[in-house]
Protein backbone atom coordinates (compact mmCIF):
# COMPACT_ATOMS: atom_id res chain seq x y z
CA UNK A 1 56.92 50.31 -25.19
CA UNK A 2 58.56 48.97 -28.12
CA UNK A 3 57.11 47.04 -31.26
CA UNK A 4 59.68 44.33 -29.99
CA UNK A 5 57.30 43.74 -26.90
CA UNK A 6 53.90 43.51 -28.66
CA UNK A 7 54.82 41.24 -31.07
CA UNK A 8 57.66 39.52 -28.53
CA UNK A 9 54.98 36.61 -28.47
CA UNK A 10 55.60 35.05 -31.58
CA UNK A 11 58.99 34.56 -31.05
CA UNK A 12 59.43 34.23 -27.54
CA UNK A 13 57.08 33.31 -24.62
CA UNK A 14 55.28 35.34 -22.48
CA UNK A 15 55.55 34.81 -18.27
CA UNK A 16 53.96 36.19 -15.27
CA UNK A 17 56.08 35.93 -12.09
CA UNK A 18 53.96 36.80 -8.61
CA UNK A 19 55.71 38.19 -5.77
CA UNK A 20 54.09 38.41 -2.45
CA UNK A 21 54.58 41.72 -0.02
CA UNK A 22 54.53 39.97 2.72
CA UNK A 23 58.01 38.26 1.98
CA UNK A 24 59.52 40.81 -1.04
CA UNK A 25 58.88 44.43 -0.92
CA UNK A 26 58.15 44.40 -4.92
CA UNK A 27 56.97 48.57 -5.07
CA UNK A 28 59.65 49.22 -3.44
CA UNK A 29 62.13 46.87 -5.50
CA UNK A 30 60.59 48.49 -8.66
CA UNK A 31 60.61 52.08 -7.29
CA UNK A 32 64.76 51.98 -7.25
CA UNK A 33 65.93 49.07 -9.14
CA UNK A 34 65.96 48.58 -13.60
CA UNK A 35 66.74 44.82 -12.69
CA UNK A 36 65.43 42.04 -10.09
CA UNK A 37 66.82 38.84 -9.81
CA UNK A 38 63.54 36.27 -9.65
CA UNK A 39 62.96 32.77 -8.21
CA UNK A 40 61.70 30.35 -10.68
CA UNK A 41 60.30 27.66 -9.45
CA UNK A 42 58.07 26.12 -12.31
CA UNK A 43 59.20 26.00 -16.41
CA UNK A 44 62.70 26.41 -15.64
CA UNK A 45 63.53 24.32 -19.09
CA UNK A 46 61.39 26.82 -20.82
CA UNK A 47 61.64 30.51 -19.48
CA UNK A 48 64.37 31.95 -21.85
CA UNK A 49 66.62 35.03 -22.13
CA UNK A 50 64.27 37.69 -24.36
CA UNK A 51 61.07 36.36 -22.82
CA UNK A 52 58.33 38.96 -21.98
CA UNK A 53 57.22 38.68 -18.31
CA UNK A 54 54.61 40.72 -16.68
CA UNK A 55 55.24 41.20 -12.99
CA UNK A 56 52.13 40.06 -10.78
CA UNK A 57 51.97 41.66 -7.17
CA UNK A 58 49.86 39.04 -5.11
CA UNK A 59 47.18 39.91 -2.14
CA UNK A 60 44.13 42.85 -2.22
CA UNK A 61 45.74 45.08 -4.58
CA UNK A 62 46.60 42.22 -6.85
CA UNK A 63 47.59 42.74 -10.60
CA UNK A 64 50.17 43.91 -13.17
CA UNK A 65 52.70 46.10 -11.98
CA UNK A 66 55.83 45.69 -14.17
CA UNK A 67 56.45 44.38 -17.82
CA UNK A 68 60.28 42.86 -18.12
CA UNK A 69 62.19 40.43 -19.95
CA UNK A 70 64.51 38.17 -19.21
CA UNK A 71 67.81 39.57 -19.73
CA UNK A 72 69.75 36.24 -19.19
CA UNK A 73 69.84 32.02 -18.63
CA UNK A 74 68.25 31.21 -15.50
CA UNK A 75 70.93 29.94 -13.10
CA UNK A 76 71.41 28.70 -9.85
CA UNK A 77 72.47 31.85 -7.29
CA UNK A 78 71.39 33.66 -4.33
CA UNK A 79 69.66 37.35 -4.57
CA UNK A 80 72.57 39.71 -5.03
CA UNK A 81 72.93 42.73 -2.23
CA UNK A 82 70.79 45.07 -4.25
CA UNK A 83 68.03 42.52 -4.33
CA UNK A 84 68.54 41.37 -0.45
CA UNK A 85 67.77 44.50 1.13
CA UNK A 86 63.85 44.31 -0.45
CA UNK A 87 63.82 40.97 1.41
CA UNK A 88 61.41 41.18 4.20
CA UNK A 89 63.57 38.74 6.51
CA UNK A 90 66.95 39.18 4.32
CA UNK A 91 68.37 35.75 6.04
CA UNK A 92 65.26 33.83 3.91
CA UNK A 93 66.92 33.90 0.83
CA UNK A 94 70.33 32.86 1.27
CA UNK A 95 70.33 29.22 -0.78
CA UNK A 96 71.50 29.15 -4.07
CA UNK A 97 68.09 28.51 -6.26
CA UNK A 98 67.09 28.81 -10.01
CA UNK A 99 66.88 32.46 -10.82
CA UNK A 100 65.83 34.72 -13.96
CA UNK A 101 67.26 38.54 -13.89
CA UNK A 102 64.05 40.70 -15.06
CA UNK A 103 65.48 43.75 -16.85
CA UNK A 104 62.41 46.18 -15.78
CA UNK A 105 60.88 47.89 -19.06
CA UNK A 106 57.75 49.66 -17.46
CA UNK A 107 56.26 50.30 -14.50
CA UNK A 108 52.80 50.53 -13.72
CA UNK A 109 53.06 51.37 -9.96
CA UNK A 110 50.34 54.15 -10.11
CA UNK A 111 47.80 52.53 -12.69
CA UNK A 112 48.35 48.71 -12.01
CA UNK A 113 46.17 46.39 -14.16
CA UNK A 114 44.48 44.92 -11.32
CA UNK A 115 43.17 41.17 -10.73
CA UNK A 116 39.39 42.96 -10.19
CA UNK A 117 39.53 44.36 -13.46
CA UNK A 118 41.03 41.37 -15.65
CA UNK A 119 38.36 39.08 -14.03
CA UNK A 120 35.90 40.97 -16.41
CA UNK A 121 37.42 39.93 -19.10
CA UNK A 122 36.10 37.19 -21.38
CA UNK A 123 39.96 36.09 -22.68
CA UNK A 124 41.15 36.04 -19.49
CA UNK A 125 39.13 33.71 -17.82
CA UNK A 126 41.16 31.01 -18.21
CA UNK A 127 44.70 32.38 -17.07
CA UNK A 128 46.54 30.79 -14.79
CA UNK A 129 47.44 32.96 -12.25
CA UNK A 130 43.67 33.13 -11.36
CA UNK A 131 42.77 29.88 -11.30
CA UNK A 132 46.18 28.42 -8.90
CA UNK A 133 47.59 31.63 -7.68
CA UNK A 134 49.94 29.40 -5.54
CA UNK A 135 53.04 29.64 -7.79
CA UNK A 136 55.50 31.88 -8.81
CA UNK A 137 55.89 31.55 -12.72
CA UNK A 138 52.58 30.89 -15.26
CA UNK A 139 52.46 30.28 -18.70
CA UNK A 140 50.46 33.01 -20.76
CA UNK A 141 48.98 32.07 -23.78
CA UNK A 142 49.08 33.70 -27.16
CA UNK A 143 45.51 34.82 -26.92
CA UNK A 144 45.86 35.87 -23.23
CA UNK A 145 48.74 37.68 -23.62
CA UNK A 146 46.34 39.61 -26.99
CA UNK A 147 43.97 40.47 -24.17
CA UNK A 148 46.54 41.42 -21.74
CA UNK A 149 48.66 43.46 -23.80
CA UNK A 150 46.16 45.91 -24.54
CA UNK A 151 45.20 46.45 -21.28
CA UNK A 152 48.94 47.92 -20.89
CA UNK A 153 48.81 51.47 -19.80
CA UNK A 154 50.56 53.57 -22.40
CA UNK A 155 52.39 55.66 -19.67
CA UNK A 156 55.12 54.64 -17.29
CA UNK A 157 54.32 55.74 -13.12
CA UNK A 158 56.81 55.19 -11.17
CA UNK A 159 55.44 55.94 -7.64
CA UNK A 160 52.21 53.68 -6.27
CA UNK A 161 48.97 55.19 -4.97
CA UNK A 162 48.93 56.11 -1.72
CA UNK A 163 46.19 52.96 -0.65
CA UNK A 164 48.05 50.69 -2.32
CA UNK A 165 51.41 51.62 -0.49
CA UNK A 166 49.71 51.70 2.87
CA UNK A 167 48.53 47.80 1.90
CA UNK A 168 51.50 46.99 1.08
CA UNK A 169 54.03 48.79 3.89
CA UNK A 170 51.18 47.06 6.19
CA UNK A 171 51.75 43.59 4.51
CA UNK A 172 55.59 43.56 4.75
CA UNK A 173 56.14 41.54 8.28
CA UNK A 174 59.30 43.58 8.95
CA UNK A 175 57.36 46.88 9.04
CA UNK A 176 59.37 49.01 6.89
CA UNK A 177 57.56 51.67 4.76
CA UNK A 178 57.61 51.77 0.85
């Protein structure tokens, strides 16, 4: 990872956007595609192109799968065709809504920085994600994002474990395997 993304925070902010398995098959998503088109729902005046975002998968295996950054201006637009297929039910996301594209820097899929872990740590306590995981988009402050970024594995997997892909194939309510 590149200088520009450690030190991104004091020019630009830092985001994490949750996706949840059961409606977005997010390994899979992050297993074939270097871009993902994401709902924002919450700081749409404020997310901006060149701002870091971590990418939170919600549920028992939850955590830090991704890092990205926003690679343009959040418009209004459906998921493109490459996007649609991860859909669970691909007929869900057909309205136009505010969208960021994520250009995908690093994956994490086989050594996730999971929730269980950050909970243990002091600087953390306070982050949003944990304390109203009901969202899509959270703020993360300068110190959190201290703390988080040097929890980021230094190495790039590209394929999940084997629990966590069983969790999540099982979570996806059309059935279809990562």
């Amino acid at each position: 990872m590149g200088a520009e993304i450690i030190n991104n925070f004091k020019d630009k902010k830092v985001w994490i956007f949750q996706s949840n398995p059961k409606y977005y098959r997010i390994l899979d998503a992050l297993c074939t595609l270097d871009e993902i088109l994401f709902m924002v729902s919450r700081y749409r005046s404020e997310i901006q192109k060149g701002d870091t975002v971590l990418l939170w998968v919600s549920g028992k295996y939850a955590g830090i799968y991704a890092i990205g950054i926003v690679s343009d201006q959040i418009t209004e637009r459906t998921s493109p065709e490459k996007d649609v297929k991860f859909w669970v039910d691909p007929s869900a996301d057909q309205a136009p809504k505010p969208r960021a594209p994520i250009k995908i820097l690093k994956r994490f899929l086989g050594n996730p920085i999971l929730k269980k872990d950050i909970l243990n740590i002091p600087e953390l306590t306070y982050l949003a994600i944990l304390k109203q995981p009901n969202a899509t988009n959270f703020r993360v402050t300068e110190q959190e994002w201290q703390a988080l970024s040097s929890l980021l594995p230094k190495a790039e997997t590209i394929s999940p474990q084997d629990d966590i892909k069983k969790w999540a194939a099982k979570q996806a309510r059309g059935g279809k395997i990562y």
